[in-house]
C-alpha atoms as a PDB file:
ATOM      1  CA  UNK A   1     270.281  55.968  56.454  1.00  0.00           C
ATOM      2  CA  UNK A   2     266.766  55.973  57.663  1.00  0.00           C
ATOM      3  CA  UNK A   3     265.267  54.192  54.486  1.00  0.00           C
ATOM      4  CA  UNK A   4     268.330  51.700  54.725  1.00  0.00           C
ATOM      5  CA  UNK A   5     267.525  50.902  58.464  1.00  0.00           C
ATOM      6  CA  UNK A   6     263.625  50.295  57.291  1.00  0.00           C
ATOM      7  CA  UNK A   7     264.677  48.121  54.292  1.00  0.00           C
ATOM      8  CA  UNK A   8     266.954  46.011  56.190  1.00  0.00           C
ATOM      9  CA  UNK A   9     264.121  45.380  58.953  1.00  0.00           C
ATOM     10  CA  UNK A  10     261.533  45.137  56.048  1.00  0.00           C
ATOM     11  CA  UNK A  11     263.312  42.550  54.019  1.00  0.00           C
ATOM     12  CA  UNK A  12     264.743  40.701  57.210  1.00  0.00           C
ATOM     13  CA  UNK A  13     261.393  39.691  58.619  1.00  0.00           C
ATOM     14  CA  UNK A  14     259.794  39.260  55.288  1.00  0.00           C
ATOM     15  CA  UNK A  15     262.749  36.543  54.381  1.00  0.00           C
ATOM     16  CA  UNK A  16     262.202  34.697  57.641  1.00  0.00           C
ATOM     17  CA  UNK A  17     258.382  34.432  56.540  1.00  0.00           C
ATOM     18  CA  UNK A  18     258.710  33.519  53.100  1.00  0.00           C
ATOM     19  CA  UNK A  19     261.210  31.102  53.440  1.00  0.00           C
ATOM     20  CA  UNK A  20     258.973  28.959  55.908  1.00  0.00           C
ATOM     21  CA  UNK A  21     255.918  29.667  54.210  1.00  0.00           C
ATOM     22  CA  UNK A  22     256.324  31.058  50.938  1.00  0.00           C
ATOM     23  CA  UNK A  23     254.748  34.322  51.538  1.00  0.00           C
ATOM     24  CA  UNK A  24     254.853  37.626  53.051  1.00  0.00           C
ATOM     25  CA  UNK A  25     252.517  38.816  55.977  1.00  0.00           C
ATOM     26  CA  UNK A  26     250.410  41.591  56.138  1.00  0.00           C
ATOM     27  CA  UNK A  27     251.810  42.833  59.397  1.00  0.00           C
ATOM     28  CA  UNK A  28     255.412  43.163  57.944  1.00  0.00           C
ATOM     29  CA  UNK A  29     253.760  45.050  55.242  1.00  0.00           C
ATOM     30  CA  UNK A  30     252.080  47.430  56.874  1.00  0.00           C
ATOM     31  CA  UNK A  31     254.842  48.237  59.238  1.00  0.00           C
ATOM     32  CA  UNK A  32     256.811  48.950  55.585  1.00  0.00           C
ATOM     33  CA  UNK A  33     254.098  51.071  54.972  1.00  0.00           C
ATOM     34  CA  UNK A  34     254.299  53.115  57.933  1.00  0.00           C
ATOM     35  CA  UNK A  35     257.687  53.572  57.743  1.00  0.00           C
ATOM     36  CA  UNK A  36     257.733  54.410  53.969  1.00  0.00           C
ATOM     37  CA  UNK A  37     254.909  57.090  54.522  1.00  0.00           C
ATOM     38  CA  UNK A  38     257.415  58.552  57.341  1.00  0.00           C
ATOM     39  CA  UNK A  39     259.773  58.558  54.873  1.00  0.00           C
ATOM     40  CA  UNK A  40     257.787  60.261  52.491  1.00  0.00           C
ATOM     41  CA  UNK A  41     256.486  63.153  55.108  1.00  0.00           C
ATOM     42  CA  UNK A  42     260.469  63.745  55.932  1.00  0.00           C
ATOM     43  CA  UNK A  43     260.966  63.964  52.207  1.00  0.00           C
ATOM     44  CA  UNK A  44     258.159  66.554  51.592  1.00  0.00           C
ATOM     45  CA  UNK A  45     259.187  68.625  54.028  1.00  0.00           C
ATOM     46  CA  UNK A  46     263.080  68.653  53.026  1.00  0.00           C
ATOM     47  CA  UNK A  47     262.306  68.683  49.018  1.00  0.00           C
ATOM     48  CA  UNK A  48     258.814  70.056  48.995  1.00  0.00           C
ATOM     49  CA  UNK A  49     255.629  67.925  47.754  1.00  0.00           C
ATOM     50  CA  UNK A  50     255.370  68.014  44.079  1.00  0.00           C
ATOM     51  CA  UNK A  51     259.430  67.048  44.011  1.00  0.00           C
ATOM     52  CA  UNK A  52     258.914  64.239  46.563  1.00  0.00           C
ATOM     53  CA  UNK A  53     255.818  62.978  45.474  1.00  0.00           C
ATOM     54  CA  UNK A  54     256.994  62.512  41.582  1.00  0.00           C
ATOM     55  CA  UNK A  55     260.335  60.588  43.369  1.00  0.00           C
ATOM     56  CA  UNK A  56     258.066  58.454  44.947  1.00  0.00           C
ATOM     57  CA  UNK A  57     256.039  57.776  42.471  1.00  0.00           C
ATOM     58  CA  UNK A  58     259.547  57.087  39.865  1.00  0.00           C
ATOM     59  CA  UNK A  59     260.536  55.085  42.766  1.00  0.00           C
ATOM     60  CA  UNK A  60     257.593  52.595  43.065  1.00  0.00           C
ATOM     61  CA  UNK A  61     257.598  51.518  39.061  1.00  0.00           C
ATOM     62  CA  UNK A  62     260.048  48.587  39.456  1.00  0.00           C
ATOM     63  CA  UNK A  63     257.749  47.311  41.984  1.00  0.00           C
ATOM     64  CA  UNK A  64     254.190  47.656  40.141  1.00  0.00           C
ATOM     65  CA  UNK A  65     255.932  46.191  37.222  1.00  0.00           C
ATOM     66  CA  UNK A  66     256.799  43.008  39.650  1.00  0.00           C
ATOM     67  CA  UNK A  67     252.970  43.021  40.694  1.00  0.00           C
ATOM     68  CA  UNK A  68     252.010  43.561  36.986  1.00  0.00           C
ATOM     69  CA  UNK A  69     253.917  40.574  35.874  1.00  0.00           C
ATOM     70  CA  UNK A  70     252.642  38.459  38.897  1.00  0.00           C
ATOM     71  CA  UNK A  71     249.180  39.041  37.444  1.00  0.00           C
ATOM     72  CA  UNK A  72     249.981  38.137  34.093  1.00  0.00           C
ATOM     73  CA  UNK A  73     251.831  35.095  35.027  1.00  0.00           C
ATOM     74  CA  UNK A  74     248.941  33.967  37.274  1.00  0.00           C
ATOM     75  CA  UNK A  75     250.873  34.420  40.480  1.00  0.00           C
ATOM     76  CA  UNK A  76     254.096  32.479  39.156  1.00  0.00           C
ATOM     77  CA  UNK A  77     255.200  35.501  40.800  1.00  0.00           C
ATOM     78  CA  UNK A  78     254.212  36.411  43.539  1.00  0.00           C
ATOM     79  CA  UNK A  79     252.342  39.818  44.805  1.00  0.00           C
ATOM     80  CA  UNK A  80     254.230  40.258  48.243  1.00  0.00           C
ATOM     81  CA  UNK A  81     257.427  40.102  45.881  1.00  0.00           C
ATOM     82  CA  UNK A  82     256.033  43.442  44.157  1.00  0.00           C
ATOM     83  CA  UNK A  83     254.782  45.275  47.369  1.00  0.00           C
ATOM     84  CA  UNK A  84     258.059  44.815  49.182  1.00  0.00           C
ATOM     85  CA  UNK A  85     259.774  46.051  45.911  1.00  0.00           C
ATOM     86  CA  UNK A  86     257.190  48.526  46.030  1.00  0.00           C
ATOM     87  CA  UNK A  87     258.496  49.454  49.788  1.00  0.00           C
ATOM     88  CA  UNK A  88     261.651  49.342  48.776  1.00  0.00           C
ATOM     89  CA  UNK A  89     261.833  51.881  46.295  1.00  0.00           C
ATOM     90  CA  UNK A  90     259.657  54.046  48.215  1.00  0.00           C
ATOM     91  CA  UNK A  91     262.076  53.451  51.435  1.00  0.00           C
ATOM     92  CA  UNK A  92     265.480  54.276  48.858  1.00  0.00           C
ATOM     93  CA  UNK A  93     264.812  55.400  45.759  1.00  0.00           C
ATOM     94  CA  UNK A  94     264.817  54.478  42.222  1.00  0.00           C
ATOM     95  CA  UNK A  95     268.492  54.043  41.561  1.00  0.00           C
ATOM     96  CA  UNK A  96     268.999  51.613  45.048  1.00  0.00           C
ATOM     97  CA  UNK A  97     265.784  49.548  44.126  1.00  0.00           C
ATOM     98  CA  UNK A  98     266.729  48.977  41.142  1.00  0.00           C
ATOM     99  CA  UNK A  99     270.146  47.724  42.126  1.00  0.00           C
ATOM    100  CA  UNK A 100     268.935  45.491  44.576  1.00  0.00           C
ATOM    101  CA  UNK A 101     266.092  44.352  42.418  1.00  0.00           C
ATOM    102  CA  UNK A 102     268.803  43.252  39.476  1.00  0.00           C
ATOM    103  CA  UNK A 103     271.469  41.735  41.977  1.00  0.00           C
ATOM    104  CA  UNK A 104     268.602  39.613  43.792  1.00  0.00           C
ATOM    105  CA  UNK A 105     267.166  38.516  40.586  1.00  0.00           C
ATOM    106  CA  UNK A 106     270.983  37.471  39.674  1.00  0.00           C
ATOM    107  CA  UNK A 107     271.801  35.991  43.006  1.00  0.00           C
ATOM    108  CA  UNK A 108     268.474  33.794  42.306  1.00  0.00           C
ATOM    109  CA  UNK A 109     269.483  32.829  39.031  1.00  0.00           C
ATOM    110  CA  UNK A 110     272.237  31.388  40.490  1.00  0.00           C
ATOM    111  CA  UNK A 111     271.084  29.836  43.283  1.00  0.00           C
ATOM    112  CA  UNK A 112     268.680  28.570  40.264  1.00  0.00           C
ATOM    113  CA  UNK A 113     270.816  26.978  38.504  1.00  0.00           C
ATOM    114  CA  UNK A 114     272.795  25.226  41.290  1.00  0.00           C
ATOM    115  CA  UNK A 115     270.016  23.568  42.078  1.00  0.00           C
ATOM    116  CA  UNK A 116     269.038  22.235  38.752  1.00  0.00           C
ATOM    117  CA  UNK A 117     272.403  21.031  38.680  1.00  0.00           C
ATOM    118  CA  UNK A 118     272.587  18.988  41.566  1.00  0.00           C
ATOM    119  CA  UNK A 119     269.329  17.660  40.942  1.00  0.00           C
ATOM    120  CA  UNK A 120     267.167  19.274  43.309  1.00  0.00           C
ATOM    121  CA  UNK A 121     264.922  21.355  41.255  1.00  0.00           C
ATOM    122  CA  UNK A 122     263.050  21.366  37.962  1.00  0.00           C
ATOM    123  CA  UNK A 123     260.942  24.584  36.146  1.00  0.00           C
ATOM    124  CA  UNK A 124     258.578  23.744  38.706  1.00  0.00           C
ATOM    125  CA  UNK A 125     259.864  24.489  41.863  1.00  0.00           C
ATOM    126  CA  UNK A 126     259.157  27.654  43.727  1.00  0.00           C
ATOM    127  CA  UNK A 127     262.092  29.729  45.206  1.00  0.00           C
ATOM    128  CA  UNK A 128     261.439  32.823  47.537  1.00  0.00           C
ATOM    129  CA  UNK A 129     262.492  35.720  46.164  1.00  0.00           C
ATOM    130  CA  UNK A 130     262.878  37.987  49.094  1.00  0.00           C
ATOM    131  CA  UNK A 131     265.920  36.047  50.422  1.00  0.00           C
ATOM    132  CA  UNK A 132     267.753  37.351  47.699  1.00  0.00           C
ATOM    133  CA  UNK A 133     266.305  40.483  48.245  1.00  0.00           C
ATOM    134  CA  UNK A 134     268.405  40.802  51.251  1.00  0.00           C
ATOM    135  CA  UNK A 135     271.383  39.620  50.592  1.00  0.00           C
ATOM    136  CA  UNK A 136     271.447  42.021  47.411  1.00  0.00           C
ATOM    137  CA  UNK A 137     270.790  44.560  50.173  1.00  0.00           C
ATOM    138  CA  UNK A 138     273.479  43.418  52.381  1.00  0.00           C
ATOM    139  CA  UNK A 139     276.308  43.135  49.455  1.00  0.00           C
ATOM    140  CA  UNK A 140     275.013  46.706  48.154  1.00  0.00           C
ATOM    141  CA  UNK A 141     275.632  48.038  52.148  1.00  0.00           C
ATOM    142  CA  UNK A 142     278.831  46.684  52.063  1.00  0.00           C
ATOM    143  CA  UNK A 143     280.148  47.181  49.092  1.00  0.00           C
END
């Protein structure tokens, strides 16, 4: 429940930022960071180090990958998508991230596609990706 409280807060303020400006601050990240190392204490101490720190570092792939791509793709995608990703996994786990990571993608696709079919995008246009990350986090707390 802790990690779910941080994520929430985490992907909240980031979505309010990179909707209005199309990226995510530093401060929001480094209060993710804080409360994924507290995370990460409470885990060593309940499961022991080497156990913890190889679930962290399982946990953090999906997000690495993100900031791989974004450098291959010459920030198409961007880095603050990978660090919160990177957060995220830390915050949850490997098996939440990657469900949120695979219903936000699919909630963008859709949103995607709406738009190119009412006109209002082309291949061009830039959606935030962290928006999605939410509400994949808020249908996965639900459901």
């Amino acid at each position: 429940m802790f990690g779910c409280i941080g994520t929430m807060g985490l992907l909240l303020g980031s979505s309010i930022y990179d909707i209005r400006w199309k990226k995510v601050p530093v401060t929001i990240l480094s209060m993710g960071a804080i409360w994924a190392f507290i995370e990460m204490v409470i885990n060593i101490v309940n499961q022991g180090f080497l156990k913890a720190f190889l679930l962290f570092l399982i946990a953090i792939v999906p997000g690495a990958g993100l900031m791989v791509l974004a450098y291959l793709t010459e920030r198409k995608i961007g880095f603050g998508d990978g660090i919160i990703l990177m957060l995220i996994g830390a915050l949850e786990g490997i098996g939440k991230v990657l469900l949120i990571f695979c219903v936000g993608l699919f909630l963008q696709s859709l949103f995607a596609v709406v738009l190119v079919m009412i006109g209002k995008a082309d291949k061009q246009t830039r959606i935030p990706f962290v928006p999605f990350l939410l509400a994949a986090r808020i249908i996965l707390f639900i459901c």
